[in-house]
C-alpha atoms as a PDB file:
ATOM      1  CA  UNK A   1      24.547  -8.129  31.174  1.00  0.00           C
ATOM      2  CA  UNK A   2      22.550 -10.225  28.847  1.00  0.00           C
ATOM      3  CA  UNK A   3      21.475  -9.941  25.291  1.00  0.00           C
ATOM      4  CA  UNK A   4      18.423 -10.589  23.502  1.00  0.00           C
ATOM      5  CA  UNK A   5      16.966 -10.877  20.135  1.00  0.00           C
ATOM      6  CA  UNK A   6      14.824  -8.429  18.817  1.00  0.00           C
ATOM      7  CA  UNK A   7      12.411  -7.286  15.975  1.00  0.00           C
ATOM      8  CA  UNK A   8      13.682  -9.230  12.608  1.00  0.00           C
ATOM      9  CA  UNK A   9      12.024  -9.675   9.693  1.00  0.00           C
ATOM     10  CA  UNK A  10      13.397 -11.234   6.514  1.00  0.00           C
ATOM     11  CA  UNK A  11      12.239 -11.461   2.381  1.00  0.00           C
ATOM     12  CA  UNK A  12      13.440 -11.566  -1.552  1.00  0.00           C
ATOM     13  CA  UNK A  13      13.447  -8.342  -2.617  1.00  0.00           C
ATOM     14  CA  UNK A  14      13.273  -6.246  -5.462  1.00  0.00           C
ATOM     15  CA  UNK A  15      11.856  -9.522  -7.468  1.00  0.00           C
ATOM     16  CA  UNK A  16      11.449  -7.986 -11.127  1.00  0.00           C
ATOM     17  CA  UNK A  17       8.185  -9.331 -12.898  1.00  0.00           C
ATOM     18  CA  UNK A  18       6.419  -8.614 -15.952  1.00  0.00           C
ATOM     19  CA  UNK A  19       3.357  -9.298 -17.330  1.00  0.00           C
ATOM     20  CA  UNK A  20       1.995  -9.406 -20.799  1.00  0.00           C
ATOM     21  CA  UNK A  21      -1.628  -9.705 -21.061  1.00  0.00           C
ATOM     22  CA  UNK A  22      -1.826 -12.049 -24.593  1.00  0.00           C
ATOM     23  CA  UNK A  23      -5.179 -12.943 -24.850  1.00  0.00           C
ATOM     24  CA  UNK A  24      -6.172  -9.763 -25.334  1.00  0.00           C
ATOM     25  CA  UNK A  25      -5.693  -7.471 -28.219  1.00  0.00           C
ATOM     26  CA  UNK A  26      -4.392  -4.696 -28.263  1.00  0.00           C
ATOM     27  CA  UNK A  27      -2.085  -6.636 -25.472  1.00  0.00           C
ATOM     28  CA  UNK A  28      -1.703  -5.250 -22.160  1.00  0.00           C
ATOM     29  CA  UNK A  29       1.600  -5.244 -19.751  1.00  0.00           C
ATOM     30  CA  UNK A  30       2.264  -4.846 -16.162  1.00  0.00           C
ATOM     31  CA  UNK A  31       6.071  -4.012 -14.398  1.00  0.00           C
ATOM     32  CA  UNK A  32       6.728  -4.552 -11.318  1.00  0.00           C
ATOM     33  CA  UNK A  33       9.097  -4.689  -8.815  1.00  0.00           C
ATOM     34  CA  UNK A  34       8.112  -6.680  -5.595  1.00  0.00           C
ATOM     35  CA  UNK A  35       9.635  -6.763  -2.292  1.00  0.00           C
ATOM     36  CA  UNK A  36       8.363  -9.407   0.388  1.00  0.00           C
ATOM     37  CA  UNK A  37       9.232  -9.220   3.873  1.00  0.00           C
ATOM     38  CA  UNK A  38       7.760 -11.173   6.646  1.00  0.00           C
ATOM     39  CA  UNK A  39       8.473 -11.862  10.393  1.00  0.00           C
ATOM     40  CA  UNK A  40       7.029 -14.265  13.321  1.00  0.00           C
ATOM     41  CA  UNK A  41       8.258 -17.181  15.283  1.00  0.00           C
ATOM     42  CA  UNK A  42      11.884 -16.598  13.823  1.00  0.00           C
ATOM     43  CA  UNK A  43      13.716 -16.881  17.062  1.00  0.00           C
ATOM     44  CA  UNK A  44      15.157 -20.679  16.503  1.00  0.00           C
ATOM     45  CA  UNK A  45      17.000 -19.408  12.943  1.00  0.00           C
ATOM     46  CA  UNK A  46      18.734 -16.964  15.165  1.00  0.00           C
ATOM     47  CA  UNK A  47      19.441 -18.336  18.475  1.00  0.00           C
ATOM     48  CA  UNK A  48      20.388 -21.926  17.025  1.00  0.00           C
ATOM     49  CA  UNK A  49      20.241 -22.258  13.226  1.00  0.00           C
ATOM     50  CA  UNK A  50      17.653 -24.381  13.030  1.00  0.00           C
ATOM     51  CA  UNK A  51      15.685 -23.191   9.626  1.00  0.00           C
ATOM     52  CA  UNK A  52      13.122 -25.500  10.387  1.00  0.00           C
ATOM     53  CA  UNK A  53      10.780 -22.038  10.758  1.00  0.00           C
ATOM     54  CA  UNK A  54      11.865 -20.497   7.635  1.00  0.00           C
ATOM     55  CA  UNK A  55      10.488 -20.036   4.717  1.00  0.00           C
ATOM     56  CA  UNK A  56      13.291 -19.337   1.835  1.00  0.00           C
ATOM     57  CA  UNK A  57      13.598 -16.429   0.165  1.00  0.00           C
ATOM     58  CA  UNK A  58      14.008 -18.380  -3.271  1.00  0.00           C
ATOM     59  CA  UNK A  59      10.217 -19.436  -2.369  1.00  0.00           C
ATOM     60  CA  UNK A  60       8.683 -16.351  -1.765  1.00  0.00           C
ATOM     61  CA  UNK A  61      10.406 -15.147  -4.865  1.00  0.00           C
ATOM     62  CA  UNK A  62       8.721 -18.295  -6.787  1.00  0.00           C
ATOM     63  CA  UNK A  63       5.500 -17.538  -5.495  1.00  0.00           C
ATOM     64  CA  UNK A  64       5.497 -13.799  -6.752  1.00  0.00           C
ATOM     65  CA  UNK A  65       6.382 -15.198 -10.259  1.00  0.00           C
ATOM     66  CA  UNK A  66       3.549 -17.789  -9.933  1.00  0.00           C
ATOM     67  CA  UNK A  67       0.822 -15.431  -8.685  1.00  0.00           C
ATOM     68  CA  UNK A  68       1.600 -12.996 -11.571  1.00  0.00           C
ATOM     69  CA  UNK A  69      -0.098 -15.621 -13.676  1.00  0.00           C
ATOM     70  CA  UNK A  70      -3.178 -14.942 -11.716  1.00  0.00           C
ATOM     71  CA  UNK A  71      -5.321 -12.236 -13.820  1.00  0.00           C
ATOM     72  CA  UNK A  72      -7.588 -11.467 -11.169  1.00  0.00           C
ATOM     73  CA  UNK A  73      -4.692 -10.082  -8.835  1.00  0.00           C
ATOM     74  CA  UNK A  74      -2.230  -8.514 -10.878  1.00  0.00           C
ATOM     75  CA  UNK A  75      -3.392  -6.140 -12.995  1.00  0.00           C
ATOM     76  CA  UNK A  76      -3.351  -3.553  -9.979  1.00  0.00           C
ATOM     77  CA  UNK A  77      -0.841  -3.680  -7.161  1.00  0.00           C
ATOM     78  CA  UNK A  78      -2.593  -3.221  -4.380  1.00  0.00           C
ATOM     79  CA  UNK A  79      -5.060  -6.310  -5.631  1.00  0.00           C
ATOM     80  CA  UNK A  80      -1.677  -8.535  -6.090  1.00  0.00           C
ATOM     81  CA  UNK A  81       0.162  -6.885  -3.108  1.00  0.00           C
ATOM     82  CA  UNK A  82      -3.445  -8.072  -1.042  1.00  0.00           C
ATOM     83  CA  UNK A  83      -3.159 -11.780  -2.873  1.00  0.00           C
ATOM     84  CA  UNK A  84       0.704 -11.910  -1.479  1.00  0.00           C
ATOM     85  CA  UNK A  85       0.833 -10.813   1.445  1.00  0.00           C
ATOM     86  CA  UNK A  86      -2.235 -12.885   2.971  1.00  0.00           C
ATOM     87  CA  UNK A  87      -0.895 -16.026   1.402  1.00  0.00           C
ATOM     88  CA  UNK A  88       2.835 -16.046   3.448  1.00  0.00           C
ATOM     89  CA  UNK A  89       0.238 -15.399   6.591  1.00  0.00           C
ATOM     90  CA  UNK A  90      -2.492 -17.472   5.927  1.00  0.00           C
ATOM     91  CA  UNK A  91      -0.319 -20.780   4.487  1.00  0.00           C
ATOM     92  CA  UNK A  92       2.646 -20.317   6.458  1.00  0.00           C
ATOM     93  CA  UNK A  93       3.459 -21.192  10.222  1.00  0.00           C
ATOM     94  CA  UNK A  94       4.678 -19.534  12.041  1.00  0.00           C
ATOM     95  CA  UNK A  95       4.422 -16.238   9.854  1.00  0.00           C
ATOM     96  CA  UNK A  96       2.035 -14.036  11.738  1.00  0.00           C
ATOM     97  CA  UNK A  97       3.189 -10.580   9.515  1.00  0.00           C
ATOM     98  CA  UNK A  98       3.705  -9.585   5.534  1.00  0.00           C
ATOM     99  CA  UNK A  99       4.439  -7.095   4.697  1.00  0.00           C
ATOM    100  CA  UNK A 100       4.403  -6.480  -0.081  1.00  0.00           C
ATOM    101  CA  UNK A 101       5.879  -3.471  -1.214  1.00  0.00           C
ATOM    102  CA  UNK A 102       5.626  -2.685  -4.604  1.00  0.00           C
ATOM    103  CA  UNK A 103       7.019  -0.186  -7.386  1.00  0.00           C
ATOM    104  CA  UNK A 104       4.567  -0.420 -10.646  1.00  0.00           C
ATOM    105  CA  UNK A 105       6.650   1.478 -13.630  1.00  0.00           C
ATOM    106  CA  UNK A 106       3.955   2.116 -16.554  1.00  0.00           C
ATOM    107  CA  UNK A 107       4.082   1.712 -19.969  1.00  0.00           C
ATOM    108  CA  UNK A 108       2.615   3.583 -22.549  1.00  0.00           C
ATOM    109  CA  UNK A 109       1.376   1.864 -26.265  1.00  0.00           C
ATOM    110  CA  UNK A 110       3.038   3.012 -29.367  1.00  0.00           C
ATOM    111  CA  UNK A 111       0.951   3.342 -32.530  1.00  0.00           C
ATOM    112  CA  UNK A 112       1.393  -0.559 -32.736  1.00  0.00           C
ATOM    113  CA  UNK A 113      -1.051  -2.989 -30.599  1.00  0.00           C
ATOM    114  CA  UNK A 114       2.020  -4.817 -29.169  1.00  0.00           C
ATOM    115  CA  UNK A 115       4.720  -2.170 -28.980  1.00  0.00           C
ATOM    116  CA  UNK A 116       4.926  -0.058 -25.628  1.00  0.00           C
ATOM    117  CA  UNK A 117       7.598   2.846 -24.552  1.00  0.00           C
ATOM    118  CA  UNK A 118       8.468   3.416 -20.637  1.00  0.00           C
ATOM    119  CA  UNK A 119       6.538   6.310 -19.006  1.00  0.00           C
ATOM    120  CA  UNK A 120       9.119   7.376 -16.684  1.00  0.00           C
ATOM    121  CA  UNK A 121       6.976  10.431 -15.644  1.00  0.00           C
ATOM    122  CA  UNK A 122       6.545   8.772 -12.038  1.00  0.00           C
ATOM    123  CA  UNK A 123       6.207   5.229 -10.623  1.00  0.00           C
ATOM    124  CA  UNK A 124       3.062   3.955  -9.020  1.00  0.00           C
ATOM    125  CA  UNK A 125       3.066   2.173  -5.661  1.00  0.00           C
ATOM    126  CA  UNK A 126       1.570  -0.144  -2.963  1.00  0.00           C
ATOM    127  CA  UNK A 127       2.352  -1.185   0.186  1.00  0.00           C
ATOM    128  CA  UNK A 128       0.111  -3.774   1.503  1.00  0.00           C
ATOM    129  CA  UNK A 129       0.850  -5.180   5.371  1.00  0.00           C
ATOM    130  CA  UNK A 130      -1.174  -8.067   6.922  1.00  0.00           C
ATOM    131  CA  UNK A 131      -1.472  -9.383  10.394  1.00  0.00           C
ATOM    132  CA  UNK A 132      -3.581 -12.256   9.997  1.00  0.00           C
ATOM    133  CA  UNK A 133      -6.675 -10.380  10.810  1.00  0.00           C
ATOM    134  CA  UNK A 134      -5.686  -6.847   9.230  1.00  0.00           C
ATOM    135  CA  UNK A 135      -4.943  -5.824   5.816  1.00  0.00           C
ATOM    136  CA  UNK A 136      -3.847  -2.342   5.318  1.00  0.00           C
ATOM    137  CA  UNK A 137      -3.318  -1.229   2.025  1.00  0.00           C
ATOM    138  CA  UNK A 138      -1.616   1.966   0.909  1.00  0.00           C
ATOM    139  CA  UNK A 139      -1.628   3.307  -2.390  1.00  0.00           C
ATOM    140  CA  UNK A 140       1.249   6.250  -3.650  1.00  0.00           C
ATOM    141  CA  UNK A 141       3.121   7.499  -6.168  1.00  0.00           C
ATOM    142  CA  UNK A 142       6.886   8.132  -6.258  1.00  0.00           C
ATOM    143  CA  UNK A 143       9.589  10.067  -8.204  1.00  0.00           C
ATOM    144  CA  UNK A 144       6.478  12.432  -9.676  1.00  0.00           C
ATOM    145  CA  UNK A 145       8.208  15.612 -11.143  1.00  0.00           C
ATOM    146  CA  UNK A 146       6.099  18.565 -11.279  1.00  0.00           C
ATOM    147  CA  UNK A 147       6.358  22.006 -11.357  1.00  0.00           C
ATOM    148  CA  UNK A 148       4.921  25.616 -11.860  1.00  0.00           C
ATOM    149  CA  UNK A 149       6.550  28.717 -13.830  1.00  0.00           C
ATOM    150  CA  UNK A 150       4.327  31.101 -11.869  1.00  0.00           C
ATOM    151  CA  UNK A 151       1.662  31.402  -9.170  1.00  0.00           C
ATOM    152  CA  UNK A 152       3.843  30.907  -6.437  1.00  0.00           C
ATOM    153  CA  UNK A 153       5.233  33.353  -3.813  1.00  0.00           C
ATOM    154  CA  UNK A 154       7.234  32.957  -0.909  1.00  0.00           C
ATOM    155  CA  UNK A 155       7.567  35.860   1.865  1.00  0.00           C
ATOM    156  CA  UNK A 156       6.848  36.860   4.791  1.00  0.00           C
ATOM    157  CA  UNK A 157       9.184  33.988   6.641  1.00  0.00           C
ATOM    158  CA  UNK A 158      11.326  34.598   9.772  1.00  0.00           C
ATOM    159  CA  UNK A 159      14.510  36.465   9.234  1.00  0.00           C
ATOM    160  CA  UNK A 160      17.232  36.815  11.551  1.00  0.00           C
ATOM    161  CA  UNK A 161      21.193  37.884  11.036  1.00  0.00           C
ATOM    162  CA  UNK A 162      21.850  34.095   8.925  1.00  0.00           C
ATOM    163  CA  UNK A 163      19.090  34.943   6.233  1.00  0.00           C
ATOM    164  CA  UNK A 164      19.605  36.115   2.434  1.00  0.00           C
ATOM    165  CA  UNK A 165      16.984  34.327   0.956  1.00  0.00           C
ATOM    166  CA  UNK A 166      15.279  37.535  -0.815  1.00  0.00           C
ATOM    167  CA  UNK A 167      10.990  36.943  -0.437  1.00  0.00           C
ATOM    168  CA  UNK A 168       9.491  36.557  -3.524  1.00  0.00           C
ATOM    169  CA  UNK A 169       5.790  36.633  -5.144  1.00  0.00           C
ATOM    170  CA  UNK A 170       6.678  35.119  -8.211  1.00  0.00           C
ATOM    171  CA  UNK A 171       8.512  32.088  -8.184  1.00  0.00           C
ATOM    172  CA  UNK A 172       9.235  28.504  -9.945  1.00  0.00           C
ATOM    173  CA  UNK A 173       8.254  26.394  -7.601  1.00  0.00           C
ATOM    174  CA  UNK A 174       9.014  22.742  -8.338  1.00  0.00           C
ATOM    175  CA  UNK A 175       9.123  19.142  -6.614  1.00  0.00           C
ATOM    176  CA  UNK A 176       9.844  15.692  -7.057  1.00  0.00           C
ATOM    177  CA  UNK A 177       6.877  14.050  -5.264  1.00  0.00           C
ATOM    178  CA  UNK A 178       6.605  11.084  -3.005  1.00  0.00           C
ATOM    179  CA  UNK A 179       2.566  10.859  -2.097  1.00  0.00           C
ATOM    180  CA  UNK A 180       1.564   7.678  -0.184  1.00  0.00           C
ATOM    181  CA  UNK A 181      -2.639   7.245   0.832  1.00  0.00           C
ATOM    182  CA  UNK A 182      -3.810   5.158   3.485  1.00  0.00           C
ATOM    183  CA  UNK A 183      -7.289   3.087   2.326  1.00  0.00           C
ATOM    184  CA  UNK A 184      -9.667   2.135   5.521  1.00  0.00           C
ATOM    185  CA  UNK A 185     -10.967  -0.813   3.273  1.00  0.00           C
ATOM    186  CA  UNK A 186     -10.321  -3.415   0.786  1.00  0.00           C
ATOM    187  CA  UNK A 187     -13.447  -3.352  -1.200  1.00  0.00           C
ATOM    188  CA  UNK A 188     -12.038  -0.667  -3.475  1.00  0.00           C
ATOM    189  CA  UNK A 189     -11.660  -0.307  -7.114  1.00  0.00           C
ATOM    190  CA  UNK A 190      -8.242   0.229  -7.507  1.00  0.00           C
ATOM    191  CA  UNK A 191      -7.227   2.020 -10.996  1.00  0.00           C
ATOM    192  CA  UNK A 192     -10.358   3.855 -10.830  1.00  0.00           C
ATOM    193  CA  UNK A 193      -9.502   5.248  -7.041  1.00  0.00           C
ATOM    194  CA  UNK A 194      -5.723   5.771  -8.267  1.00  0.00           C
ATOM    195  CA  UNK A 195      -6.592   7.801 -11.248  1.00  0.00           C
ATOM    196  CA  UNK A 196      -8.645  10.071  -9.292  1.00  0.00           C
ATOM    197  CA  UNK A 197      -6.065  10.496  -6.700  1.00  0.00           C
ATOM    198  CA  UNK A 198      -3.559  11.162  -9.055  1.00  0.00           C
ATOM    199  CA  UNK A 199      -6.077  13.425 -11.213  1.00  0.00           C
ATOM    200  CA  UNK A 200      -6.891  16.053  -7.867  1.00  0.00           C
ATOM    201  CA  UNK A 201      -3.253  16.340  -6.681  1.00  0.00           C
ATOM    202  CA  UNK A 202      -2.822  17.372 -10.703  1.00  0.00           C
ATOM    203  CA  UNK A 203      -5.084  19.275 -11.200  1.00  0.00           C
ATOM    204  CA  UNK A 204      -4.630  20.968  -7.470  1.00  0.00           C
ATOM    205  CA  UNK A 205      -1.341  22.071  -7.960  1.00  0.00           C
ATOM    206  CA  UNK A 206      -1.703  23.378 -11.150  1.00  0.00           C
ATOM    207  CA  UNK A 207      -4.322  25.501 -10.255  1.00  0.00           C
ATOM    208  CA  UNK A 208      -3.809  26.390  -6.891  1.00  0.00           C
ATOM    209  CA  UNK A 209      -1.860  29.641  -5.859  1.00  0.00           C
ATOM    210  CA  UNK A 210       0.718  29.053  -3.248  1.00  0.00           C
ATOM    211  CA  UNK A 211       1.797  30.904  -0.965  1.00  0.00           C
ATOM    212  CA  UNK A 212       4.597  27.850  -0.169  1.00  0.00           C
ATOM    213  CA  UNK A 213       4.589  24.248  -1.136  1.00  0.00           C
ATOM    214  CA  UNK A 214       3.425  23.256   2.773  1.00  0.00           C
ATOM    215  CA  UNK A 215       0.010  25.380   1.343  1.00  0.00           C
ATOM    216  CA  UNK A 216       0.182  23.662  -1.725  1.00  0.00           C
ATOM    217  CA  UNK A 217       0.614  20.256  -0.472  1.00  0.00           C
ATOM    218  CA  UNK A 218      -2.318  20.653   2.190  1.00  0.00           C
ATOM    219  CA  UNK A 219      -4.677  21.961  -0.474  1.00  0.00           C
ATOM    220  CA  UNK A 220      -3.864  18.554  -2.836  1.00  0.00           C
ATOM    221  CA  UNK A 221      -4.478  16.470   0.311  1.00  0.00           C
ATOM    222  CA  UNK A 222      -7.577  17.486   0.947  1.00  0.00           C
ATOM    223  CA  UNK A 223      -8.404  17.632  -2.572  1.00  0.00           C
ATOM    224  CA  UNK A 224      -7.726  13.519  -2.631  1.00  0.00           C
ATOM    225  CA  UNK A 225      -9.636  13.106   0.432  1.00  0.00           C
ATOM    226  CA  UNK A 226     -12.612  15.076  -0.278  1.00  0.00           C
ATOM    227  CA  UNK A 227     -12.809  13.246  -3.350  1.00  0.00           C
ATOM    228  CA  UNK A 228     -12.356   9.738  -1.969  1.00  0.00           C
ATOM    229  CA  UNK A 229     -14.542   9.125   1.597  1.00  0.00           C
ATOM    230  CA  UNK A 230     -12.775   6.029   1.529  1.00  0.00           C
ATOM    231  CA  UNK A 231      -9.543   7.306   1.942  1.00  0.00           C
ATOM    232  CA  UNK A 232      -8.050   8.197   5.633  1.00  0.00           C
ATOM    233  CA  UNK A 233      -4.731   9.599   5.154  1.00  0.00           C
ATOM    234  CA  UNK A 234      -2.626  11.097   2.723  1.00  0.00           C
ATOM    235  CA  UNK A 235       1.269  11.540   3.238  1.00  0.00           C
ATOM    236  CA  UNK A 236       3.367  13.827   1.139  1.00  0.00           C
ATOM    237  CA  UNK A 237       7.433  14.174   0.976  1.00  0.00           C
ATOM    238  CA  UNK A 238       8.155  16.773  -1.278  1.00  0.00           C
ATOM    239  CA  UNK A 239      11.927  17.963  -1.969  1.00  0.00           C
ATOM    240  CA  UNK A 240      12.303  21.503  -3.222  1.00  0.00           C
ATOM    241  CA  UNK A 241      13.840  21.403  -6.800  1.00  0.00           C
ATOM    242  CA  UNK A 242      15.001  25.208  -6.762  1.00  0.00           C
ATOM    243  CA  UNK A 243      15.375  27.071  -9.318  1.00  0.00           C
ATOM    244  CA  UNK A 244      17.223  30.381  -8.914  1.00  0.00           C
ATOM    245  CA  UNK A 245      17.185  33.542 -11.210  1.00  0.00           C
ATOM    246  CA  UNK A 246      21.032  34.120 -12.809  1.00  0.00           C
ATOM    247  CA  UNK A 247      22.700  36.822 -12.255  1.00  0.00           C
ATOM    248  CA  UNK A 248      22.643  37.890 -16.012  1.00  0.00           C
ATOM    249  CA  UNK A 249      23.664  42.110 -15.219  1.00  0.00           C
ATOM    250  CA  UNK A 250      27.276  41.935 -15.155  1.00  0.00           C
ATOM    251  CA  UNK A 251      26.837  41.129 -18.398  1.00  0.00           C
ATOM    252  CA  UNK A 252      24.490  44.139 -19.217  1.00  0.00           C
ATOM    253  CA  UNK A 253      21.696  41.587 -19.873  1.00  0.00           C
ATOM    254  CA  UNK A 254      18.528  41.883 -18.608  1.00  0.00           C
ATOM    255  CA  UNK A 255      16.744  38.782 -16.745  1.00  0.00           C
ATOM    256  CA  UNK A 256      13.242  39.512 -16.513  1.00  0.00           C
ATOM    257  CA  UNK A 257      13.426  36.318 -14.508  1.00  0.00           C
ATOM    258  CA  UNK A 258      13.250  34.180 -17.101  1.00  0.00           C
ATOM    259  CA  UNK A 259      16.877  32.644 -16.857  1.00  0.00           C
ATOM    260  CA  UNK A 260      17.160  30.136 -13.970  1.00  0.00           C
ATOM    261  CA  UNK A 261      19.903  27.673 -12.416  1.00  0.00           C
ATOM    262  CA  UNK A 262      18.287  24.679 -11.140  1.00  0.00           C
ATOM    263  CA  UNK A 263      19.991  23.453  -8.096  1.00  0.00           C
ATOM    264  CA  UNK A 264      19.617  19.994  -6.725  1.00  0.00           C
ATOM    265  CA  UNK A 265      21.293  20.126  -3.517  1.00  0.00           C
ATOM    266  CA  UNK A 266      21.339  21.376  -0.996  1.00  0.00           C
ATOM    267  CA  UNK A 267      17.207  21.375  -0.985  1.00  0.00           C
ATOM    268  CA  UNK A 268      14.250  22.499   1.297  1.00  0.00           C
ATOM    269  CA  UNK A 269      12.863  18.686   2.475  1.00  0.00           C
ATOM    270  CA  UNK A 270       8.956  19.468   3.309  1.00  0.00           C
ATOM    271  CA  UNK A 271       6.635  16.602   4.529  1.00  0.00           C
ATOM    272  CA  UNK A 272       3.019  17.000   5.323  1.00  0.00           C
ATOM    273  CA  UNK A 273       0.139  14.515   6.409  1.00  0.00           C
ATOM    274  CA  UNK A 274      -3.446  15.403   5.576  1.00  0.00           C
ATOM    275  CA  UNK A 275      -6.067  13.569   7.373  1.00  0.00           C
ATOM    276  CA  UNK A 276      -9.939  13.047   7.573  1.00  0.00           C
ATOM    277  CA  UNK A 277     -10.993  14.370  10.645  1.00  0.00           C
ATOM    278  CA  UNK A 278     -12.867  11.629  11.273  1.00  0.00           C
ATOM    279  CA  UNK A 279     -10.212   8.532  10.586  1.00  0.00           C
ATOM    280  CA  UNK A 280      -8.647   6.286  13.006  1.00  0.00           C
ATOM    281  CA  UNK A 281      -5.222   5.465  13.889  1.00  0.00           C
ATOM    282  CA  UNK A 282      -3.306   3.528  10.846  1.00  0.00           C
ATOM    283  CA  UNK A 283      -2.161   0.856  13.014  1.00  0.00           C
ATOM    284  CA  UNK A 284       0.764  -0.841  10.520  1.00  0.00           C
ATOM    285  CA  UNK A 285      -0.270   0.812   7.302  1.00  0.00           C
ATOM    286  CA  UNK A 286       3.046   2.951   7.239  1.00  0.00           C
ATOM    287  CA  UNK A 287       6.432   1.537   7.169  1.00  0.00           C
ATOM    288  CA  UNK A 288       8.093   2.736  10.288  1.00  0.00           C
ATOM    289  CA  UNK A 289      11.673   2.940   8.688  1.00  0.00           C
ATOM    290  CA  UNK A 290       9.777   6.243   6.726  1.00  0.00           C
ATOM    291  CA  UNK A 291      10.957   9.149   7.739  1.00  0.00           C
ATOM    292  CA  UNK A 292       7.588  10.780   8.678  1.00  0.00           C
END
C-alpha cells in the first residue's frame, strides 16, 4: 500500500484592509477582510521541501495591501477580488488556480464628512475563482437578519407519533441570511447589480406571504433573477430564528401572541438554489467545502 498526495491549496487569510478614499470630500472608506488561496504545481513543497514553487503567504498578503491602493479595483469586491485573483495566476508559475474570498463590512457617515459608524446590519461578499482562462465571480451577502411579525403560516406538514409542533397561520417568521449569486460575466457594474439584488430579496420578503421560508426563499430568488438576466444562480442558507409564543395562562394573563421566546438552538437549517432555466453549469464558482 502506497500513499499519494492529493488536492492542497495554500494562502494568507483573513488579511484585514482598509481604505480611506482622501481625495475626495466627503471621504469615502472601504473594510475588508481578504482571504487568498491558491493551488498548482505544489507537489515538490510536499514530497521534498523544496519551496522553490511557493509563493509566501507574507507576499500574497503584501500584494492585497498594495492593490488596495489601486482605485479602480477596490472600491467593489468583486472588481478587487477579479484584480487578485488573476494576478497570483497570471504572474505566478506554477499557480494555475485563485481562488479571493472576501467579507466587505460597511460603514455608514455620521453627520460629519469624515466620521463613519459600523453598519453591522449584514456583511457584503465576493468570492472570485480563476483558472487561467475562467473567472467566476460570485456576489452574496452574509449574517443578514430579517424578519416578519405576521404574514406567515406554517401547516399542513407531515405528522406522525414524534410531532407537537402545533400548525400555525400566523407566525414570526425570522432568519439570519446567507445569499450567495453566481454572475455568468465580468462586464458588470457591481454596486449597482448588488443594490438591486439586495433591494428584491428586501422588498420580496417583506411583502410576500409565506406559506414557509422554502416559499419565501424561492419567491426572493426569482425576484433577483428576474431582475438581473445576467445573473445564473442564486443560493440561499437560511437558519430559522424561532420565536415561540410564552405560555403566559398560568399566570391568568392573556397572550394574544404577542409575547415570544426567541430560541437560537436547536434551529430549522433550510437551503434553497434558484436558477435560470436557461444557465449553465457553474463550473468552480462555488466553494465545494459549502455545505450545499
Amino acid at each position: 500500500m502506497g500513499v499519494k498526495l492529493g488536492y492542497n491549496q495554500y494562502g494568507k487569510a483573513e488579511n484585514r484592509v482598509v481604505r480611506v478614499f482622501r481625495d475626495s470630500d466627503p471621504h469615502e472608506i472601504v473594510d475588508y477582510n481578504v482571504s487568498v488561496a491558491l493551488s498548482g504545481g505544489q507537489e515538490a513543497p510536499h514530497l521534498t521541501g523544496d519551496n522553490a514553487a511557493t509563493l509566501p503567504t507574507d507576499t500574497q498578503k503584501n500584494t492585497v495591501y498594495a492593490f488596495a491602493a489601486e482605485d479602480d479595483v477596490v472600491a467593489q469586491p468583486e472588481s478587487f477580488g477579479i484584480r487578485l485573483a488573476r494576478h497570483f495566476v497570471d504572474n505566478t508559475e506554477p499557480i494555475t488556480f485563485s481562488r479571493v474570498g472576501l467579507e466587505m463590512y460597511p460603514w455608514a457617515r455620521l453627520d460629519n464628512p469624515h466620521a463613519f459608524v459600523r453598519d453591522g446590519r449584514y456583511v457584503r461578499t465576493a468570492t472570485v475563482t480563476y483558472d487561467g482562462t475562467t473567472t467566476w465571480v460570485v456576489s452574496g451577502i452574509n449574517e443578514l437578519v430579517i424578519l416578519k411579525s405576521t404574514d406567515s403560516e406554517f401547516w399542513g406538514y407531515i405528522e406522525d407519533r414524534y410531532t407537537t409542533l402545533q400548525p400555525t397561520h400566523d407566525r414570526i417568521m425570522a432568519t439570519s441570511l446567507k445569499a450567495q449569486w453566481w454572475h455568468d460575466g465580468t462586464d458588470v457594474d457591481w454596486g449597482k447589480s448588488y443594490d438591486t439584488a439586495m433591494q428584491a430579496m428586501l422588498d420580496t420578503f417583506a411583502g410576500h406571504h409565506s406559506l414557509a421560508l422554502q416559499h419565501t426563499l424561492y419567491e426572493m430568488g426569482a425576484a433577483v433573477i428576474n431582475g438581473q438576466p445576467g445573473i445564473a444562480e442564486i443560493r440561499f442558507s437560511a437558519p430559522n430564528k424561532h420565536h415561540f409564543i410564552y405560555d403566559l395562562a398560568r399566570f391568568d394573563i392573556e397572550n394574544n401572541n404577542e409575547v415570544f421566546h426567541a430560541d437560537d438552538r436547536p434551529y430549522g437549517l433550510i437551503e434553497a438554489t434558484v436558477r435560470r432555466d436557461d444557465a449553465g453549469d457553474p463550473g468552480l464558482a462555488f466553494d465545494p467545502g459549502q455545505s450545499w
